[in-house]
N, C-alpha and C. Protein backbone atom coordinates (compact mmCIF):
# COMPACT_ATOMS: atom_id res chain seq x y z
N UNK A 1 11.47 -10.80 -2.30
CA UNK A 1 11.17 -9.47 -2.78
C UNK A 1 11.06 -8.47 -1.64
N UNK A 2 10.55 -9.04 -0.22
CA UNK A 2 10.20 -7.77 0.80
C UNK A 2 11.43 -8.06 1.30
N UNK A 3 11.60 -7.10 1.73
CA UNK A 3 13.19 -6.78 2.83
C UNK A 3 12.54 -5.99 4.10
N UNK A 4 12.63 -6.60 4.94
CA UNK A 4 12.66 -5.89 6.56
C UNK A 4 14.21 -5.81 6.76
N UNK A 5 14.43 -4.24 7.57
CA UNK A 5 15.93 -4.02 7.91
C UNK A 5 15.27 -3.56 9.28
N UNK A 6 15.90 -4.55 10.07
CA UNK A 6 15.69 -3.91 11.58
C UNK A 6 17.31 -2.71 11.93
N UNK A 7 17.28 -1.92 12.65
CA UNK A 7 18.40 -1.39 13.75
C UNK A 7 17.95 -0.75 14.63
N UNK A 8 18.96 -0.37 15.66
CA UNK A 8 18.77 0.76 16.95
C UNK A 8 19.03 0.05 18.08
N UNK A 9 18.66 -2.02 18.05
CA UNK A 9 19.59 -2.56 19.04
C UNK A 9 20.73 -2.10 19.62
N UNK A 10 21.33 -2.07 21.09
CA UNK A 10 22.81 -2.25 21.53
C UNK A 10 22.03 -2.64 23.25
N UNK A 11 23.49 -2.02 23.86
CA UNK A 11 23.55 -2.87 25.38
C UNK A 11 23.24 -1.42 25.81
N UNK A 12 22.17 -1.70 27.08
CA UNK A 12 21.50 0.29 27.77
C UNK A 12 21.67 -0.22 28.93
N UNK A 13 21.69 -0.08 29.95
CA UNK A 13 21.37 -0.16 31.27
C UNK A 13 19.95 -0.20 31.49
N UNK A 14 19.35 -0.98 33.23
CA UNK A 14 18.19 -0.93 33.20
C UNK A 14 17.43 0.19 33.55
N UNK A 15 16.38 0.48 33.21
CA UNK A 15 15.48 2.18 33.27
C UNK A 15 16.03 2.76 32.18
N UNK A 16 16.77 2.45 31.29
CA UNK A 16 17.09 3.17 29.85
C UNK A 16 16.16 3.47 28.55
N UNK A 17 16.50 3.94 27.92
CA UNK A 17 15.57 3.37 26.40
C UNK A 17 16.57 3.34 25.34
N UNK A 18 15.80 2.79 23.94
CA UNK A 18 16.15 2.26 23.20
C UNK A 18 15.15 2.41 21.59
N UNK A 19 15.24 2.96 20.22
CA UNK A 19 14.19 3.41 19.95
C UNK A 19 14.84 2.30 18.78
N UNK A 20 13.90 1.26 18.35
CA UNK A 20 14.35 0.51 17.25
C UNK A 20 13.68 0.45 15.82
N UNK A 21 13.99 0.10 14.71
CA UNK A 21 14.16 0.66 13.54
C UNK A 21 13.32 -0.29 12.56
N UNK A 22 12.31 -0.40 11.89
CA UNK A 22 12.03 -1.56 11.05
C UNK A 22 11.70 -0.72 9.79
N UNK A 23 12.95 -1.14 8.26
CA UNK A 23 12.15 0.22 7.22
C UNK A 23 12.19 -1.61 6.33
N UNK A 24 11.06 -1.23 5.78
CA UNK A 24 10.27 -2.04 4.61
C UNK A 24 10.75 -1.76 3.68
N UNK A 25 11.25 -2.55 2.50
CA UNK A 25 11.19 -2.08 0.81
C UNK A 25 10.55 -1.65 0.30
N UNK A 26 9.32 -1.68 1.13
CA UNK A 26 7.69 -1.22 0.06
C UNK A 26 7.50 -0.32 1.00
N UNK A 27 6.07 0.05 0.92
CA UNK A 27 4.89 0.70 1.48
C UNK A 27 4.36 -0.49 2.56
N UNK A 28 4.63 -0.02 4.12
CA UNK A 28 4.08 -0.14 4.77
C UNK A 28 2.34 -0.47 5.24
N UNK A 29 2.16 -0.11 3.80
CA UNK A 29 0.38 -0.21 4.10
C UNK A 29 -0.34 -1.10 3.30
N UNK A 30 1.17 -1.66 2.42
CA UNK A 30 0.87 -2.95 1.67
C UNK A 30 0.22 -4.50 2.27
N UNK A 31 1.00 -3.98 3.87
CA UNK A 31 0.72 -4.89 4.63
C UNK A 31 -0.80 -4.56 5.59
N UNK A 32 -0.85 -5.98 6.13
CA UNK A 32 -2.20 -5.74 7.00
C UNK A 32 -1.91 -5.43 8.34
N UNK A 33 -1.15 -5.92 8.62
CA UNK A 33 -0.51 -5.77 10.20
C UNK A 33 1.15 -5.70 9.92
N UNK A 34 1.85 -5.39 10.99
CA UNK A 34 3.02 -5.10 11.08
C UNK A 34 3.38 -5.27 13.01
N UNK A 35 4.40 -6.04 13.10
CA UNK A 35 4.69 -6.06 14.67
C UNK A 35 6.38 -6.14 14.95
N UNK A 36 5.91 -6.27 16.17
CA UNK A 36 7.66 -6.63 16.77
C UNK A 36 7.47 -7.95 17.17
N UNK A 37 8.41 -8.65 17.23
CA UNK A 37 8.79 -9.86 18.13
C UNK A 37 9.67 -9.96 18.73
N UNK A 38 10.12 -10.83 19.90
CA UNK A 38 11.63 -11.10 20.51
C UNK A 38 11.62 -12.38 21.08
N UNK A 39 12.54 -12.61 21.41
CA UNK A 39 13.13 -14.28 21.63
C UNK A 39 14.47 -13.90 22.23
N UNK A 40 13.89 -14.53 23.43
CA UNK A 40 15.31 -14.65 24.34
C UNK A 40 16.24 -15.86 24.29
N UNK A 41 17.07 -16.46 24.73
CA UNK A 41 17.51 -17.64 24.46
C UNK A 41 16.65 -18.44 25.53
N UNK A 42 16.67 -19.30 24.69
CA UNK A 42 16.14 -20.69 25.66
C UNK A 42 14.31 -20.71 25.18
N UNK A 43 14.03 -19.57 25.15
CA UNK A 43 12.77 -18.97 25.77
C UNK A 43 11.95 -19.28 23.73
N UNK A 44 10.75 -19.41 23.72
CA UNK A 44 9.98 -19.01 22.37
C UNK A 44 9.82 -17.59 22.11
N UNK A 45 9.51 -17.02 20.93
CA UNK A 45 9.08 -16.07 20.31
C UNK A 45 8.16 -15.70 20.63
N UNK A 46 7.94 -14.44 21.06
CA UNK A 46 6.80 -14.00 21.38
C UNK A 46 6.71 -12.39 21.13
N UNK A 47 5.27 -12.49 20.70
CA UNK A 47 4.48 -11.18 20.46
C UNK A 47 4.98 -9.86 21.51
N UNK A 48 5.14 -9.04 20.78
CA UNK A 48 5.44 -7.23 21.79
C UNK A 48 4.76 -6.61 21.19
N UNK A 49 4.53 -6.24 20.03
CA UNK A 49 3.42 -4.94 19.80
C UNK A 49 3.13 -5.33 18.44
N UNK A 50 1.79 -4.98 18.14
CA UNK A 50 1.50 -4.69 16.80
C UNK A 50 0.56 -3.47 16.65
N UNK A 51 0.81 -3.64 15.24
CA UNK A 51 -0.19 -2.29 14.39
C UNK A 51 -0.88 -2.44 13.45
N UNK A 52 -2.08 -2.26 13.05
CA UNK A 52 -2.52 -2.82 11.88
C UNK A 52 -2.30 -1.87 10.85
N UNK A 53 -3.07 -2.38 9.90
CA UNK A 53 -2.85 -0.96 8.65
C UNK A 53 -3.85 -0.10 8.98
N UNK A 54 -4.86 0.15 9.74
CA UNK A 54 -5.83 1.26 10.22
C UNK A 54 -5.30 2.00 10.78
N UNK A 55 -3.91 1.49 11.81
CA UNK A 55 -3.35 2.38 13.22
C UNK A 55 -3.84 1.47 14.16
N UNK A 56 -4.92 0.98 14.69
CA UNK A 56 -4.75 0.20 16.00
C UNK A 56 -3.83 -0.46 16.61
N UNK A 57 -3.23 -0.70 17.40
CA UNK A 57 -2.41 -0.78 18.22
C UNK A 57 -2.18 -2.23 19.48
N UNK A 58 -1.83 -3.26 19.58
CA UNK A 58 -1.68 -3.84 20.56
C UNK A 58 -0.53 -4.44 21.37
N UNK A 59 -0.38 -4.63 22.39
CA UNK A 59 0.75 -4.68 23.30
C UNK A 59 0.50 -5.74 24.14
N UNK A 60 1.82 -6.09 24.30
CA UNK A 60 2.13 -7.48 25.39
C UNK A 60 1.57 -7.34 26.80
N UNK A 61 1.08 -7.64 27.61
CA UNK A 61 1.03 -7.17 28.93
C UNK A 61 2.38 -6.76 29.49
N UNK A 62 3.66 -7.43 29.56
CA UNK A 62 4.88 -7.15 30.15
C UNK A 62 5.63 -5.86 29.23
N UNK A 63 4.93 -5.25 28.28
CA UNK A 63 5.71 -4.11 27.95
C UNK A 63 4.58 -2.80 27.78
N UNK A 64 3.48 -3.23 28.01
CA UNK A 64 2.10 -2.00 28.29
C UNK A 64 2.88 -0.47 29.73
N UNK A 65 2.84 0.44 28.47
CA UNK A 65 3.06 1.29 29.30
C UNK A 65 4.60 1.85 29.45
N UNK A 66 5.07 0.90 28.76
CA UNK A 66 6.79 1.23 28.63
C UNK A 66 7.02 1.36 27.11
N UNK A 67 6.63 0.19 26.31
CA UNK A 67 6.80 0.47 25.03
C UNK A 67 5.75 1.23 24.36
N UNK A 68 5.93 1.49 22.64
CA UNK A 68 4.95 2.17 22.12
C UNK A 68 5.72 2.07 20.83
N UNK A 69 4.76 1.42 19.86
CA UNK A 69 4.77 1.19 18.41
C UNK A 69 4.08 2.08 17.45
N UNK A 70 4.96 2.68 16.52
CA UNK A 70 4.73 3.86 15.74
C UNK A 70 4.97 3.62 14.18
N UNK A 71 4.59 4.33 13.76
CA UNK A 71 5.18 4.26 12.43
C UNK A 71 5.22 5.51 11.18
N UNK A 72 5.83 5.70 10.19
CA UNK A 72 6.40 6.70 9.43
C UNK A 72 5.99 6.36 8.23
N UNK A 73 5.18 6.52 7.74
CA UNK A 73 4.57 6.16 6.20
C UNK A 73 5.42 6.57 5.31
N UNK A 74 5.65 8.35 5.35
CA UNK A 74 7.08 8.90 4.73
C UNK A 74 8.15 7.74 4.23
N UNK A 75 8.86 7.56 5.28
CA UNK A 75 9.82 6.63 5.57
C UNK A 75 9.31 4.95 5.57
N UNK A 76 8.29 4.60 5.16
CA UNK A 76 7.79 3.29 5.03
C UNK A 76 9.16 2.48 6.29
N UNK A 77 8.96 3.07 7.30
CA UNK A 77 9.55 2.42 8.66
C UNK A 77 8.20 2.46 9.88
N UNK A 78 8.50 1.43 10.28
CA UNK A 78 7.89 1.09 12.02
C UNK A 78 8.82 1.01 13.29
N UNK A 79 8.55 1.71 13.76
CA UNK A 79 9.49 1.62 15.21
C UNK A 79 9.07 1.12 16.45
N UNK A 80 10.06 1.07 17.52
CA UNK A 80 9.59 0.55 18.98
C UNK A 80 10.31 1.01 19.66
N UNK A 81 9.99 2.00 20.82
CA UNK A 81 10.33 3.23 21.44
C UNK A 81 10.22 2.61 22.44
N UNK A 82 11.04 1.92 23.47
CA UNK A 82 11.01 1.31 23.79
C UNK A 82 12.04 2.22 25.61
N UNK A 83 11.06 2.09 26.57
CA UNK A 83 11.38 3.03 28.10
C UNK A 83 11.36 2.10 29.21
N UNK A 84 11.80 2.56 30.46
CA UNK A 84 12.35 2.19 31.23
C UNK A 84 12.37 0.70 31.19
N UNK A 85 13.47 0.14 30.66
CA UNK A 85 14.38 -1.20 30.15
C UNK A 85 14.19 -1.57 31.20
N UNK A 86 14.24 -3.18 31.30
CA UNK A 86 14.34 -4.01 31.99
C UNK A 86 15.34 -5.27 31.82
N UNK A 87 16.45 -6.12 32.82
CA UNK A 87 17.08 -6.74 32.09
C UNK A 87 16.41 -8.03 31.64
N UNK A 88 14.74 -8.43 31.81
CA UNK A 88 13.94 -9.41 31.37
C UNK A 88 13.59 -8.83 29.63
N UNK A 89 13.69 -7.73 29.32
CA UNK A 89 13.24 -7.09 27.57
C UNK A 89 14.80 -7.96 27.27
N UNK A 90 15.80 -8.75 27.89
CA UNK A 90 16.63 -8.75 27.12
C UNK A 90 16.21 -9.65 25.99
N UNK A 91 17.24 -9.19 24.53
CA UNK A 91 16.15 -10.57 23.42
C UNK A 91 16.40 -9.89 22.44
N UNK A 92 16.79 -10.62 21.35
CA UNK A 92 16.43 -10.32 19.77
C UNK A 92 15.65 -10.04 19.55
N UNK A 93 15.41 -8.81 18.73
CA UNK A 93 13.84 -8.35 18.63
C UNK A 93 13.81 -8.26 16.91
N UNK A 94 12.61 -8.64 17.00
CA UNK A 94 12.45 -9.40 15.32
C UNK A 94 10.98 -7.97 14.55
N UNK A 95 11.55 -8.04 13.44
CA UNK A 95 10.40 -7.10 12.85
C UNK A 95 9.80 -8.26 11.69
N UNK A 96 8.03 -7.91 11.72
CA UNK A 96 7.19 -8.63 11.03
C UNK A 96 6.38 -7.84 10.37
N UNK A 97 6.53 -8.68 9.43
CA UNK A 97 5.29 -8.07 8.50
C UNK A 97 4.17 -9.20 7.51
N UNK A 98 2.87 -8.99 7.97
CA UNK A 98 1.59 -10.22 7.49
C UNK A 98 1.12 -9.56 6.29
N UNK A 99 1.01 -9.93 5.34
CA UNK A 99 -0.15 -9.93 4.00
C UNK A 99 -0.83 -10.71 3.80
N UNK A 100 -2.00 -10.26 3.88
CA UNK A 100 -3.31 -11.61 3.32
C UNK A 100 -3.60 -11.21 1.97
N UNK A 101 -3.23 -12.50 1.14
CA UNK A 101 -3.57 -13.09 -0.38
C UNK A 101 -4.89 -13.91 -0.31
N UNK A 102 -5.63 -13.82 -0.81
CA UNK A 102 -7.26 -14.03 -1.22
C UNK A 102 -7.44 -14.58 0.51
N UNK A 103 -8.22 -15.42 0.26
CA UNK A 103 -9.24 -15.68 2.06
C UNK A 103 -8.13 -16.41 2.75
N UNK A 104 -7.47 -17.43 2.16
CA UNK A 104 -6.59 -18.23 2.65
C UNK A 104 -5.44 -18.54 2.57
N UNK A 105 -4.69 -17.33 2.49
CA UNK A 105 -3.43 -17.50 2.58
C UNK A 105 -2.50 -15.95 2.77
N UNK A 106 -1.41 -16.33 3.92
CA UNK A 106 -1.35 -15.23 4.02
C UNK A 106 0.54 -15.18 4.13
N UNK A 107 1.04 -14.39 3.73
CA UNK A 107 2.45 -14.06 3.55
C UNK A 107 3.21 -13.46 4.53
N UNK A 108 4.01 -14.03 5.42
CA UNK A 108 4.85 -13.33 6.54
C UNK A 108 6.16 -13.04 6.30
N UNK A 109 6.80 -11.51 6.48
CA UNK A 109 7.90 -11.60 5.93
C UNK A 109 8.27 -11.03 7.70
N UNK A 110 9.97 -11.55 7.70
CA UNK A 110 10.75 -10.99 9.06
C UNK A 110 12.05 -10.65 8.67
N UNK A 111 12.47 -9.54 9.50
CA UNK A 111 13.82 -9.01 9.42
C UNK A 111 14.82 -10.10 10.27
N UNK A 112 16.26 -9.65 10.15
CA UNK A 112 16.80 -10.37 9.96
C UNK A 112 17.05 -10.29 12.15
N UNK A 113 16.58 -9.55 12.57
CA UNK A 113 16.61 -9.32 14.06
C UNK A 113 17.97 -8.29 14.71
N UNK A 114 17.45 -7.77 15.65
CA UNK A 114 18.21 -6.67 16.45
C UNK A 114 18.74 -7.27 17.99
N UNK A 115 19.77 -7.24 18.34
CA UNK A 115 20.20 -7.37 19.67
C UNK A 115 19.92 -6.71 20.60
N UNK A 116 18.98 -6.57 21.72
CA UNK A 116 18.61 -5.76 22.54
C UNK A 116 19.23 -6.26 23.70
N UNK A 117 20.50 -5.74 24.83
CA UNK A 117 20.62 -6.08 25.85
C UNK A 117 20.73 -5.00 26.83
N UNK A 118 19.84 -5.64 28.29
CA UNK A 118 19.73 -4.66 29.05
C UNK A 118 20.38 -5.17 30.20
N UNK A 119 21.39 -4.48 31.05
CA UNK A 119 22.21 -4.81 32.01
C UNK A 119 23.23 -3.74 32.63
N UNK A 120 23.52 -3.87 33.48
CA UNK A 120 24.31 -3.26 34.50
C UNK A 120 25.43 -3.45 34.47
């Protein structure tokens, strides 16, 4: 039933940016949290930013200060604004979204992922 549509991936050079795209089928505020992920090859999945449904905000140490996670209620989209690139950000970057159903159990939905490559 939920659909995450990620875009805004392509290939930037390094010190570039890149502003990427996550719009929900629903309401954004359906959820409790909402984040990014990425996965390089070889490498695990790992956390880049989240947001909760209040607005709070948290970030990876390796992208503090470059990235910045936003979002558009309007547009039931979340983005990742994402500045001076590095060719280590290279990575599929995955959009998430958590719902908690009664105390114990909780529903993760993910888009289908964006190609982010950064290089020279």
């Amino acid at each position: 039933q939920v659909q995450l549509v990620e875009s805004g991936g392509g290939l930037v050079q390094p010190g570039g940016s890149l502003r990427l795209s996550c719009a929900a089928s629903g309401s954004i505020f359906s959820f409790n949290v909402m984040g990014w992920y990425r996965q390089a090859p070889g490498k695990r999945r790992e956390l880049v930013a989240t947001i909760m449904r209040g607005g709070s905000t948290n970030y990876a140490d390796s992208v503090k200060g470059r990235f910045t996670i936003s979002r558009d209620s309007a547009e039931n989209t979340v983005y990742l604004q994402m500045n001076s690139l590095k060719p280590e950000d290279t990575a599929v970057y995955y959009c998430n979204a958590d719902r908690l159903v009664g105390s114990l159990t909780t529903n993760s939905y993910w888009g289908q992922g964006t190609q982010v490559t950064v290089s020279s």
